[in-house]
Protein backbone atom coordinates (compact mmCIF):
# COMPACT_ATOMS: atom_id res chain seq x y z
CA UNK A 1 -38.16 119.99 17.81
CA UNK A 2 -36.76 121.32 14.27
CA UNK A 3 -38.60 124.00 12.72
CA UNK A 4 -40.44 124.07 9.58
CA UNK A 5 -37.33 125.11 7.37
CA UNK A 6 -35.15 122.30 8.80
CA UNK A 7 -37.88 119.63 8.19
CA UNK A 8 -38.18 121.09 4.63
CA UNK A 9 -34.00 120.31 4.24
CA UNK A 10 -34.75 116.77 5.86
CA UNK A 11 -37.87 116.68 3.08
CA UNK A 12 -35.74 117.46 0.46
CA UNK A 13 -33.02 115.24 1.40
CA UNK A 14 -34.94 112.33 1.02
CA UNK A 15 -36.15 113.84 -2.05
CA UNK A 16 -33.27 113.36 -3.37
CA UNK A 17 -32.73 109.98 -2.08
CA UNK A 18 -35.96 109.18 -3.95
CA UNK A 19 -35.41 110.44 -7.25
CA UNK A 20 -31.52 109.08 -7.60
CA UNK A 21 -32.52 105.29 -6.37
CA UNK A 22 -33.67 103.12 -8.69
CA UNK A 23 -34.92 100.45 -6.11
CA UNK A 24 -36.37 101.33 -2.52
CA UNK A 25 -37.39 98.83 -0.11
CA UNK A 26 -39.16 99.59 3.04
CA UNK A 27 -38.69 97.54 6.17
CA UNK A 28 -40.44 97.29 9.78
CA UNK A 29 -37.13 96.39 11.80
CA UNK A 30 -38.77 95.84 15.35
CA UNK A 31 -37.43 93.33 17.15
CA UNK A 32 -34.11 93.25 15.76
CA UNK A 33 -31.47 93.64 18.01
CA UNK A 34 -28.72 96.67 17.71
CA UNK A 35 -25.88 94.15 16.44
CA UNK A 36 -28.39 92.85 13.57
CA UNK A 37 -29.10 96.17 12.58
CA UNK A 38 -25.79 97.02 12.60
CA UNK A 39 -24.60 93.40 10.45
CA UNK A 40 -27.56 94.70 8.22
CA UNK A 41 -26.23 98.28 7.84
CA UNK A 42 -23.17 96.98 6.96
CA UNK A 43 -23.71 94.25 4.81
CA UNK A 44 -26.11 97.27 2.48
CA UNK A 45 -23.36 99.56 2.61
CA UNK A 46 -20.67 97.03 1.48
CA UNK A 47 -23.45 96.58 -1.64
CA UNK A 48 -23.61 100.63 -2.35
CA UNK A 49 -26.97 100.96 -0.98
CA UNK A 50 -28.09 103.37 1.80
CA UNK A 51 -30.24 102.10 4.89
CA UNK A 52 -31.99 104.51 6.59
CA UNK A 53 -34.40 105.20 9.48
CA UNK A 54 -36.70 107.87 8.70
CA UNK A 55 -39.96 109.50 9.63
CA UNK A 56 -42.73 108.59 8.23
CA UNK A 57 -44.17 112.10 7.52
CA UNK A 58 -40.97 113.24 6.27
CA UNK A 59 -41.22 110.74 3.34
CA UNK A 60 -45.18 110.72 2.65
CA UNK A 61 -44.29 114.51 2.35
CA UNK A 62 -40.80 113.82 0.27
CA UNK A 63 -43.10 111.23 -1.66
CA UNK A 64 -45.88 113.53 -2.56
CA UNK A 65 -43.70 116.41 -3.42
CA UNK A 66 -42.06 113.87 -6.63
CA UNK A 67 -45.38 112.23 -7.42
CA UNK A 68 -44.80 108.90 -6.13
CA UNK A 69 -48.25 107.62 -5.17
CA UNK A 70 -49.23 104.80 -3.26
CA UNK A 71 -46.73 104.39 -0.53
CA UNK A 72 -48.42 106.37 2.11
CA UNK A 73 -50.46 102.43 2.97
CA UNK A 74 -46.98 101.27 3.42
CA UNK A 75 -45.57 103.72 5.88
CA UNK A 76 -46.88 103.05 9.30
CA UNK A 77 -45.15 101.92 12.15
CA UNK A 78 -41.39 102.01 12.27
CA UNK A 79 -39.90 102.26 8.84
CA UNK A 80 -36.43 101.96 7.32
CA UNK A 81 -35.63 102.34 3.79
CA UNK A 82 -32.99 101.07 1.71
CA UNK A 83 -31.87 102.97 -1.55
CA UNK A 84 -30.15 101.96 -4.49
CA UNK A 85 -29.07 102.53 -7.51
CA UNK A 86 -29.57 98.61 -8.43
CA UNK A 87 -33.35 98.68 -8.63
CA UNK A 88 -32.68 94.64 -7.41
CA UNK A 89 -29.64 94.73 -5.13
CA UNK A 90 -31.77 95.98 -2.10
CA UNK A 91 -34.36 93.95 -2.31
CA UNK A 92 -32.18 90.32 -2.31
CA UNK A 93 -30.45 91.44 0.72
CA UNK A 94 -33.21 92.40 2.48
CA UNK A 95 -34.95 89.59 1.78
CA UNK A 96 -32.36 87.36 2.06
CA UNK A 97 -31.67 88.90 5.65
CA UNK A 98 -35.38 88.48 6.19
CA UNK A 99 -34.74 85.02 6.09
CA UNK A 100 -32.27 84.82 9.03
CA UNK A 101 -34.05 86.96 10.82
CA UNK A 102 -38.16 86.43 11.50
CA UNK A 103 -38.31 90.02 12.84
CA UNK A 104 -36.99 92.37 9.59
CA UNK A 105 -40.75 92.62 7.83
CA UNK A 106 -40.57 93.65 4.47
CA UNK A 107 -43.32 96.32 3.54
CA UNK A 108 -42.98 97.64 0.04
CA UNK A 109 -40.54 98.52 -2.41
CA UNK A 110 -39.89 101.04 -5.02
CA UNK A 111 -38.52 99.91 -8.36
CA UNK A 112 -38.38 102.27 -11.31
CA UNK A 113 -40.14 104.75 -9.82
CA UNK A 114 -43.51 102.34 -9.38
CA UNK A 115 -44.74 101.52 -5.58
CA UNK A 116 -44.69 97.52 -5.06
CA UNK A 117 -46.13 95.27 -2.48
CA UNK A 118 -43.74 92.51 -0.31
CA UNK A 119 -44.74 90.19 -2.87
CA UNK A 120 -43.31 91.87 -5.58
CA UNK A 121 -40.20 92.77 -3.67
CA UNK A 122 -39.77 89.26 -2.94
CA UNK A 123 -40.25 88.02 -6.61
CA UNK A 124 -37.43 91.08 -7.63
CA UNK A 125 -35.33 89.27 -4.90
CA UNK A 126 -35.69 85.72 -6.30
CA UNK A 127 -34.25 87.72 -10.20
CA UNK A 128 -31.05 86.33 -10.90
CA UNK A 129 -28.28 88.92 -10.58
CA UNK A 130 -27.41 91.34 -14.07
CA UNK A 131 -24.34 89.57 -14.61
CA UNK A 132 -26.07 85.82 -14.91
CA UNK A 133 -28.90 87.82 -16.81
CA UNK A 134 -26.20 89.28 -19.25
CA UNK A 135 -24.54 85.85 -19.70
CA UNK A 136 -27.82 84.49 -20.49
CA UNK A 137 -27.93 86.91 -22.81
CA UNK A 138 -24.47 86.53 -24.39
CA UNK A 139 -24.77 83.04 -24.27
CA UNK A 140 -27.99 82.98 -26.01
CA UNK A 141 -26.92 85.37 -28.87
CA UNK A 142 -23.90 83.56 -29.46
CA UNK A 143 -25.90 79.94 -30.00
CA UNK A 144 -27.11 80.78 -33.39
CA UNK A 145 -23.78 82.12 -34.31
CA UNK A 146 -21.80 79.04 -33.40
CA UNK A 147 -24.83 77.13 -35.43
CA UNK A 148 -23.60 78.86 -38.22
CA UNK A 149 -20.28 78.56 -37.95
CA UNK A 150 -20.69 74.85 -37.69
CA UNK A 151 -23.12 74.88 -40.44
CA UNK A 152 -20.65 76.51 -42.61
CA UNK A 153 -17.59 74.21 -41.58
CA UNK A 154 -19.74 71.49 -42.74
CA UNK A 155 -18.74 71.28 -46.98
CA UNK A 156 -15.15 71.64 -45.88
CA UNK A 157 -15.03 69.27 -42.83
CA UNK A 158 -17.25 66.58 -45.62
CA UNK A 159 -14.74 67.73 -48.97
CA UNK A 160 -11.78 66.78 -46.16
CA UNK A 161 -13.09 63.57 -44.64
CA UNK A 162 -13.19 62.71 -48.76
CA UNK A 163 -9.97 63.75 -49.61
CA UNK A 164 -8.85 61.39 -46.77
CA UNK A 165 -10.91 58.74 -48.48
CA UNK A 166 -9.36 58.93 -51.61
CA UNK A 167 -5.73 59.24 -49.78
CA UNK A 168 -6.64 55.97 -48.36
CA UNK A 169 -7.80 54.40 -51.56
CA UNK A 170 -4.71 55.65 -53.98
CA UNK A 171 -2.31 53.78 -50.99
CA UNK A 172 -4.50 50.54 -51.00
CA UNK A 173 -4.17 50.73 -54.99
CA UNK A 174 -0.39 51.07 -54.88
């Protein structure tokens, strides 16, 4: 049984976890068998995100101590916790693996520092990644540009189509 200072290392440790993860999502993984676990481990680690099984006092304590409030509903029963970076990345694998496999419940999730229901994990999960979001972007910035450009074009491309006119009409004449 670890003492009171060791839990208080294991408290801050997830602490940390907490305050450098931009998305968290919370999982009841019964009935998964050790090789899913282990394809699911390794599929969030190949993504940069850290899967973890922890106590659920540890992090209602680790929660409190930051002032994130409202995830004490979420943590009963077996809970693992995925954290990220990617406040998105987390929460389309797990629910994508969710998908495959009936028994990997989604609880809640974290995102910016907010507590979120399933529902809201699985609408962050259905976002399109940041690098289709940036092209959108891109590709929506650079519309009204190439308007312009082809609005501008337009006097020269009309003074040339002319020029080819009266080209054509001085070699009919001679």
């Amino acid at each position: 049984m670890p003492n009171l200072e060791e839990k208080q290392k294991i408290v801050d440790s997830i602490k940390q976890k907490i305050e450098g993860s931009k998305g968290i999502v919370l999982a009841d993984y019964r009935g998964l068998t050790v090789s899913q676990v282990t394809g699911l481990r390794v599929e969030l680690r190949n993504a940069g995100i850290e899967y973890r099984v922890l106590k659920n006092t540890m992090v209602r304590r680790a929660a409190n101590e930051v002032g994130l409030e409202g995830l004490d509903e979420f943590l009963e029963g077996p809970t693992a916790l995925a954290f990220s970076p990617d406040p998105v990345a987390p929460a389309k694998i797990l629910m994508e693996y969710s998908k495959k496999n009936k028994n990997l419940k989604i609880k809640a999730g974290v995102v910016e520092g907010k507590v979120v229901g399933p529902e809201k994990v699985k609408d962050l999960a259905d976002l399109p990644s940041r690098e289709v979001l940036l092209s959108k972007v891109l590709a929506g910035m650079q519309a009204p540009l190439q308007g312009m450009v082809n609005v501008l074009q337009a006097p020269i491309r009309q003074f040339g189509y002319a020029l080819e006119e009266v080209r054509k009409l001085k070699e009919a004449q001679a």
